[in-house]
N, C-alpha and C. Protein backbone atom coordinates (compact mmCIF):
# COMPACT_ATOMS: atom_id res chain seq x y z
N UNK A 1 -69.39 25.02 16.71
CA UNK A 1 -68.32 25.28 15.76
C UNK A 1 -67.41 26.40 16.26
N UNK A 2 -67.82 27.44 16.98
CA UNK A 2 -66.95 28.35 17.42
C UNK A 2 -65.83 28.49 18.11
N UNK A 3 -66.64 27.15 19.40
CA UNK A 3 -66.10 26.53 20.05
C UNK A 3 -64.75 26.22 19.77
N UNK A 4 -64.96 25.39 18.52
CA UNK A 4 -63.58 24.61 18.08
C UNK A 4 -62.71 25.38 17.68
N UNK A 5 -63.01 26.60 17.18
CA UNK A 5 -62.06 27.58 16.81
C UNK A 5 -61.60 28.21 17.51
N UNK A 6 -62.08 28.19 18.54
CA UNK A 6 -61.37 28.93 19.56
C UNK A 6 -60.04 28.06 20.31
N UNK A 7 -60.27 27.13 20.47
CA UNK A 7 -59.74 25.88 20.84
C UNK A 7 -58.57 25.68 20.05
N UNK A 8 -59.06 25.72 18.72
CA UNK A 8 -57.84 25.84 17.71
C UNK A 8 -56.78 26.82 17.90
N UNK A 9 -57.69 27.96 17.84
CA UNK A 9 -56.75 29.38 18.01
C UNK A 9 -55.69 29.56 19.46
N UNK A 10 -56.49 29.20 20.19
CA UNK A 10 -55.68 28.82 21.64
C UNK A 10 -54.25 28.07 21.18
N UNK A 11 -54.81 26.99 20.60
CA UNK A 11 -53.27 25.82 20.96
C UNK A 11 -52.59 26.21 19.78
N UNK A 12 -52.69 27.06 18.65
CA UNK A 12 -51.77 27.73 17.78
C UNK A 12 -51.02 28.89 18.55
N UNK A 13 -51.57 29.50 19.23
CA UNK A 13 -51.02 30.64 20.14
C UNK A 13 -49.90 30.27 21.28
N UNK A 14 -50.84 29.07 21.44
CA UNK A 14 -49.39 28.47 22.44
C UNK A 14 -48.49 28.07 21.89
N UNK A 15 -48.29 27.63 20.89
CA UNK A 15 -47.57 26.68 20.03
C UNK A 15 -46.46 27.66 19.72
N UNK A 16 -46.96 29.10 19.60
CA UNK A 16 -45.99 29.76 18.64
C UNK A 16 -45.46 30.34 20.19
N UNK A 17 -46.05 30.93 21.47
CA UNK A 17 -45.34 31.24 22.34
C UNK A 17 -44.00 30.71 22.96
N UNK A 18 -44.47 29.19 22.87
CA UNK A 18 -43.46 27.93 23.19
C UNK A 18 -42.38 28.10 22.40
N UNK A 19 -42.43 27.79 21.31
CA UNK A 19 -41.56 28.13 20.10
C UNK A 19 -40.02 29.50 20.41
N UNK A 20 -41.19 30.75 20.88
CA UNK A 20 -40.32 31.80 20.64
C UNK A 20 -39.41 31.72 22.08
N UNK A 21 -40.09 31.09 23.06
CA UNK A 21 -39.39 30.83 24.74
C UNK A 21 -38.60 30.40 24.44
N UNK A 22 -38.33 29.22 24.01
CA UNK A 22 -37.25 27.77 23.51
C UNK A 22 -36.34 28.58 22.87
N UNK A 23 -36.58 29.70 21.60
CA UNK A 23 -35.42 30.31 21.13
C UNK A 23 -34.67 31.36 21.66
N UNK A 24 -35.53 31.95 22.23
CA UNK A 24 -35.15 33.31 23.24
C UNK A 24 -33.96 32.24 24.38
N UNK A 25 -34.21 31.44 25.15
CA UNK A 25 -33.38 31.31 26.05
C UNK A 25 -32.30 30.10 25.41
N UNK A 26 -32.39 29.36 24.18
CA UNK A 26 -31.16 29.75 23.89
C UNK A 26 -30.32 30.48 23.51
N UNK A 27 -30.81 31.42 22.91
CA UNK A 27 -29.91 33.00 23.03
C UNK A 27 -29.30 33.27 23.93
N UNK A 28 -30.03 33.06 25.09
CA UNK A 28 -29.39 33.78 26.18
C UNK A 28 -28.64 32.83 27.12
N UNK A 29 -29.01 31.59 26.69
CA UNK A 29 -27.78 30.56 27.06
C UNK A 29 -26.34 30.95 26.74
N UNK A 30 -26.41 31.36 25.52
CA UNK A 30 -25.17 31.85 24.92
C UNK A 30 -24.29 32.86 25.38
N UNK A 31 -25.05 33.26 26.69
CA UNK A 31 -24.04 34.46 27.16
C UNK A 31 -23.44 33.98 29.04
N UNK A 32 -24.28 32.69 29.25
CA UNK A 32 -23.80 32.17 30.61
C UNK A 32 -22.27 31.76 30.15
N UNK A 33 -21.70 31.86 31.76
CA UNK A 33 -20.39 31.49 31.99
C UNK A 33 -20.63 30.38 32.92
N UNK A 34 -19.76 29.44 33.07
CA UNK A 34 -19.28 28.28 34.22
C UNK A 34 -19.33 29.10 35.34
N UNK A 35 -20.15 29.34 36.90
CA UNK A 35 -18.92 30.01 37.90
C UNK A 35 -19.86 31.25 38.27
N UNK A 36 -21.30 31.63 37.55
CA UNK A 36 -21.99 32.19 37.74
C UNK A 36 -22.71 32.29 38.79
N UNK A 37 -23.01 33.01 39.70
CA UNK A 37 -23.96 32.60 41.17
C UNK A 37 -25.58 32.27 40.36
N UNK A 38 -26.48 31.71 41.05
CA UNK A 38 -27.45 31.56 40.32
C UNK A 38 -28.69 32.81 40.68
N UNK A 39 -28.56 33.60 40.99
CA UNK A 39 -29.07 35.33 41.33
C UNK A 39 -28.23 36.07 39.80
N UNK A 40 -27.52 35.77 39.27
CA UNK A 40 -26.94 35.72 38.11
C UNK A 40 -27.72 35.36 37.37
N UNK A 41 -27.54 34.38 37.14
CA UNK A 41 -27.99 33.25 35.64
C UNK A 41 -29.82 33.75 35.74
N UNK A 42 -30.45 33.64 37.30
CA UNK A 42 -32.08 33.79 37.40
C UNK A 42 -31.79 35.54 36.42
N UNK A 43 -31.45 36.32 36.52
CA UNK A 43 -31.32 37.58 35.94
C UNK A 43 -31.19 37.63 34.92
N UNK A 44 -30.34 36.29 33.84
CA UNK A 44 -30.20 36.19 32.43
C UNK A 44 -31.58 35.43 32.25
N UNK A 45 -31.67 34.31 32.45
CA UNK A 45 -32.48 33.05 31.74
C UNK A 45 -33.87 33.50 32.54
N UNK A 46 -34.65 34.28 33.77
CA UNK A 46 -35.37 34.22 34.01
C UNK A 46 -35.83 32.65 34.81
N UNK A 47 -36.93 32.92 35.54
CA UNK A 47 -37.52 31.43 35.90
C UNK A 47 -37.61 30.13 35.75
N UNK A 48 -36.80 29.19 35.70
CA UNK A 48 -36.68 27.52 35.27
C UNK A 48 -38.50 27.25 34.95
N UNK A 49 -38.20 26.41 34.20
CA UNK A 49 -39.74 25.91 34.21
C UNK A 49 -39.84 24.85 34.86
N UNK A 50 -38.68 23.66 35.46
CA UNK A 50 -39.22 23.23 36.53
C UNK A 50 -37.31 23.25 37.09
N UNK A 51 -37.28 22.50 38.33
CA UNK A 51 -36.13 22.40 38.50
C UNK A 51 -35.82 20.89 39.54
N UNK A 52 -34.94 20.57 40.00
CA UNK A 52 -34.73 19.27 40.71
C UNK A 52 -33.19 19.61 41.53
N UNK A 53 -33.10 19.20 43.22
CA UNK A 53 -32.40 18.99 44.41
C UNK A 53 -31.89 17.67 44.14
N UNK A 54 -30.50 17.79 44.85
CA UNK A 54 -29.62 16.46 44.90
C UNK A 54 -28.92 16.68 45.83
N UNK A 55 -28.82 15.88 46.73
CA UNK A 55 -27.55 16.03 47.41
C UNK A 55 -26.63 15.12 47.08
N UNK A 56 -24.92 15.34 47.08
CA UNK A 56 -24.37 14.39 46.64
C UNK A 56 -22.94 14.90 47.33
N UNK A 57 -22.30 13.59 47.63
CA UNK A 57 -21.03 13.62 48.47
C UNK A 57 -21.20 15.07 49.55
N UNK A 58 -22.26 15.24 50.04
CA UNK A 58 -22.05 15.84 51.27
C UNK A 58 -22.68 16.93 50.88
N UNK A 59 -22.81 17.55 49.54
CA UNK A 59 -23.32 18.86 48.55
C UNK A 59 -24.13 19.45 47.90
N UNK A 60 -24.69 20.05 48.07
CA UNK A 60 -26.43 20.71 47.45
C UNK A 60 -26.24 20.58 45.51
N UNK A 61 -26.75 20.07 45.05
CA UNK A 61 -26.60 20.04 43.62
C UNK A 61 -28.19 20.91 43.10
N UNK A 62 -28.36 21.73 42.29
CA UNK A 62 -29.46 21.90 41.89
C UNK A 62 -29.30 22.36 40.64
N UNK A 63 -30.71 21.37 39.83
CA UNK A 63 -30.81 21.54 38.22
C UNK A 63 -31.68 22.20 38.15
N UNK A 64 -31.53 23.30 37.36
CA UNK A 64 -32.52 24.02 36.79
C UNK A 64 -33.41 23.63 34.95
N UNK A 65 -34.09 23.68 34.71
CA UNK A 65 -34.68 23.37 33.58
C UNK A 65 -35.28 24.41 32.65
N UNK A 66 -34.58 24.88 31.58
CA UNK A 66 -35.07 25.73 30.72
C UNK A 66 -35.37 24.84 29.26
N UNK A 67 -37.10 25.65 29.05
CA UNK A 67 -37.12 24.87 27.29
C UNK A 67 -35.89 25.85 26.28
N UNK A 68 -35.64 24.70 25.52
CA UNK A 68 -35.21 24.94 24.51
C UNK A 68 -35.07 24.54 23.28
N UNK A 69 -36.27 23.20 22.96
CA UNK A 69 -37.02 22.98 21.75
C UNK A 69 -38.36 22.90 21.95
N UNK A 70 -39.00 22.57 20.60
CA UNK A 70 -40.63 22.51 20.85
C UNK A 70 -40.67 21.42 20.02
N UNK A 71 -41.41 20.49 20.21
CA UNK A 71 -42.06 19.55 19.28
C UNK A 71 -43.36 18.93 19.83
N UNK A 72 -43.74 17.96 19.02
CA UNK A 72 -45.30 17.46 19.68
C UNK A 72 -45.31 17.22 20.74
N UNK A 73 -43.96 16.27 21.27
CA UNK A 73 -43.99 16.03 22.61
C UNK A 73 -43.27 17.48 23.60
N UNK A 74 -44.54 18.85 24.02
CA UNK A 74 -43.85 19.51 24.61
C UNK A 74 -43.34 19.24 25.83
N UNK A 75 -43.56 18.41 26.69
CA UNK A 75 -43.25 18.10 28.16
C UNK A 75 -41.75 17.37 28.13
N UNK A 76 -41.66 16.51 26.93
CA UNK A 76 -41.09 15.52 27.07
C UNK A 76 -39.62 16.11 27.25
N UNK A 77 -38.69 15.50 28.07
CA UNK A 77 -37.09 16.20 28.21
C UNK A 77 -36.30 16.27 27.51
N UNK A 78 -36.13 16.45 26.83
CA UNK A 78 -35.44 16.72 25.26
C UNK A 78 -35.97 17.81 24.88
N UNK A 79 -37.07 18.08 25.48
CA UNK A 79 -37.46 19.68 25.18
C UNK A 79 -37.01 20.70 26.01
N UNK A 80 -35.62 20.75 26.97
CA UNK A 80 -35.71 21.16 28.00
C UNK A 80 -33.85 20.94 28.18
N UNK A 81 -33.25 21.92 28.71
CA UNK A 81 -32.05 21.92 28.51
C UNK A 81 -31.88 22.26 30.51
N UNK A 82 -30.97 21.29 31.27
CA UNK A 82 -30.95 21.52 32.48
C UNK A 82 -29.58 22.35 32.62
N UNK A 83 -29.55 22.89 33.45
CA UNK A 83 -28.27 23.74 33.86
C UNK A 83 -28.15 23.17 35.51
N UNK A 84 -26.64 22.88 35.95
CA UNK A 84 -26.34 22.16 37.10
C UNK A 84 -25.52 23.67 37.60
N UNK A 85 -26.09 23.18 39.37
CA UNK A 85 -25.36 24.62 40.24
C UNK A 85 -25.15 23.45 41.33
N UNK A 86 -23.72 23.71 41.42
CA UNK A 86 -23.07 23.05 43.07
C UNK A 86 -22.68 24.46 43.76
N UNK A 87 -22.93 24.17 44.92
CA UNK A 87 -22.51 25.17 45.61
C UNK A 87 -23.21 26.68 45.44
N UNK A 88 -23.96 26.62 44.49
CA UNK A 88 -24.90 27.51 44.21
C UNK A 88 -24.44 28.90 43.40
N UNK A 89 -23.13 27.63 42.60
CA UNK A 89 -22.29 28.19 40.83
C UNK A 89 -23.07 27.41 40.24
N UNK A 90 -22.68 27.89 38.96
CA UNK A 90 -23.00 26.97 37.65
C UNK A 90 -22.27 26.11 37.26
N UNK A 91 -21.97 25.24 37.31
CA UNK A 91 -21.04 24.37 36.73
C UNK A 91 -20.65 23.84 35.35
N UNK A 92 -22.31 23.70 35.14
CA UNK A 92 -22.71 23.44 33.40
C UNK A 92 -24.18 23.38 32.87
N UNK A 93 -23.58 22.78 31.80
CA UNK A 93 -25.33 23.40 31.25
C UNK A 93 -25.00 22.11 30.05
N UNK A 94 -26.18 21.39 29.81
CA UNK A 94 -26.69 20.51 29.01
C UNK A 94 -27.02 18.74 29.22
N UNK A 95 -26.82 18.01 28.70
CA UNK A 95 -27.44 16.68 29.26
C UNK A 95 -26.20 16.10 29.55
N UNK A 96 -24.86 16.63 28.27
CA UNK A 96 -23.92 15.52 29.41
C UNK A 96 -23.68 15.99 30.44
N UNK A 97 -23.78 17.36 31.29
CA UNK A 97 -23.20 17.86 31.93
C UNK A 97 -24.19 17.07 32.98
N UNK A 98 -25.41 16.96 32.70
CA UNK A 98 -26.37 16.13 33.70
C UNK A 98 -26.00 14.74 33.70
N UNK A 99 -25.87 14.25 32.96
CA UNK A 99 -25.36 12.70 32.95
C UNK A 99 -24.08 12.54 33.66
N UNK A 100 -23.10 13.71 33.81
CA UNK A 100 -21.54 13.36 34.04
C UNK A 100 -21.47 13.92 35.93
N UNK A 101 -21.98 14.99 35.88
CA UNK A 101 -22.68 15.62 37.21
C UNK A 101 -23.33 15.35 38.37
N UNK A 102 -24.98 14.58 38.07
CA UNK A 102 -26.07 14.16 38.15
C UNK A 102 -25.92 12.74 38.13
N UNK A 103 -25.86 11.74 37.12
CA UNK A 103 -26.29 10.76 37.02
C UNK A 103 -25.10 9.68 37.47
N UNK A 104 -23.83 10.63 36.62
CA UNK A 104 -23.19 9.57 36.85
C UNK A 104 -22.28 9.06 38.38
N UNK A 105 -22.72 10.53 39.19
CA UNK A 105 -22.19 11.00 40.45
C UNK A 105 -23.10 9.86 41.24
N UNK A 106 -24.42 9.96 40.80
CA UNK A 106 -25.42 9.11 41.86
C UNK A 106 -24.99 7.76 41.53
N UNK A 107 -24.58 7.36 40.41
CA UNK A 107 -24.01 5.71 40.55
C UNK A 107 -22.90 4.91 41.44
N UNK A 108 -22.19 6.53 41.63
CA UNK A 108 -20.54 6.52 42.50
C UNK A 108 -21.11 5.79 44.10
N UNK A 109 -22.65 6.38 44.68
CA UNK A 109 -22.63 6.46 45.89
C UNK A 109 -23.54 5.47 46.40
């Protein structure tokens, strides 16, 4: 029985850590600019939790991935707000910016 409580207590602890990450860095989303070097933005937002390489028309593209909701599904991407760097600026930040950037760039080629 202790066991389980501990177990319990664990994934409530995470639950609420997750929670306060997701809100903290949209806060601090709120203070990026377009145009930022990303030695910048790593100084605001801290560490991506994961990130992803592209090359495209000749050009280093890289998404960074910060949470910024929580729900049951924590992994799932919708929990997770990407920020795009060409050239190793910021360009943008959110899913269309990944869809218009990212996705829709890789259909061009």
């Amino acid at each position: 029985m202790n066991k389980f409580l501990v177990v319990v207590l664990a994934m409530l602890l995470c639950g609420c850590a997750a929670i306060d990450s997701a809100k903290k860095n949209n806060d601090l989303m709120l203070t990026l600019k377009t145009g930022q070097a990303k030695d910048e933005v790593l100084k605001i937002m801290g560490n991506p939790a994961r990130n992803e390489n592209y090359s495209r028309g000749g050009k280093e593209v890289q998404v960074w991935y910060y949470r910024t909701n929580y729900d049951i599904y924590a992994l799932h991407d919708d929990n997770f707000t990407p920020l795009v760097f060409k050239d190793d600026k910021l360009a943008c930040w959110g899913n269309d910016c990944y869809r218009q950037e990212v996705e829709f760039t890789a259909a061009d080629q």
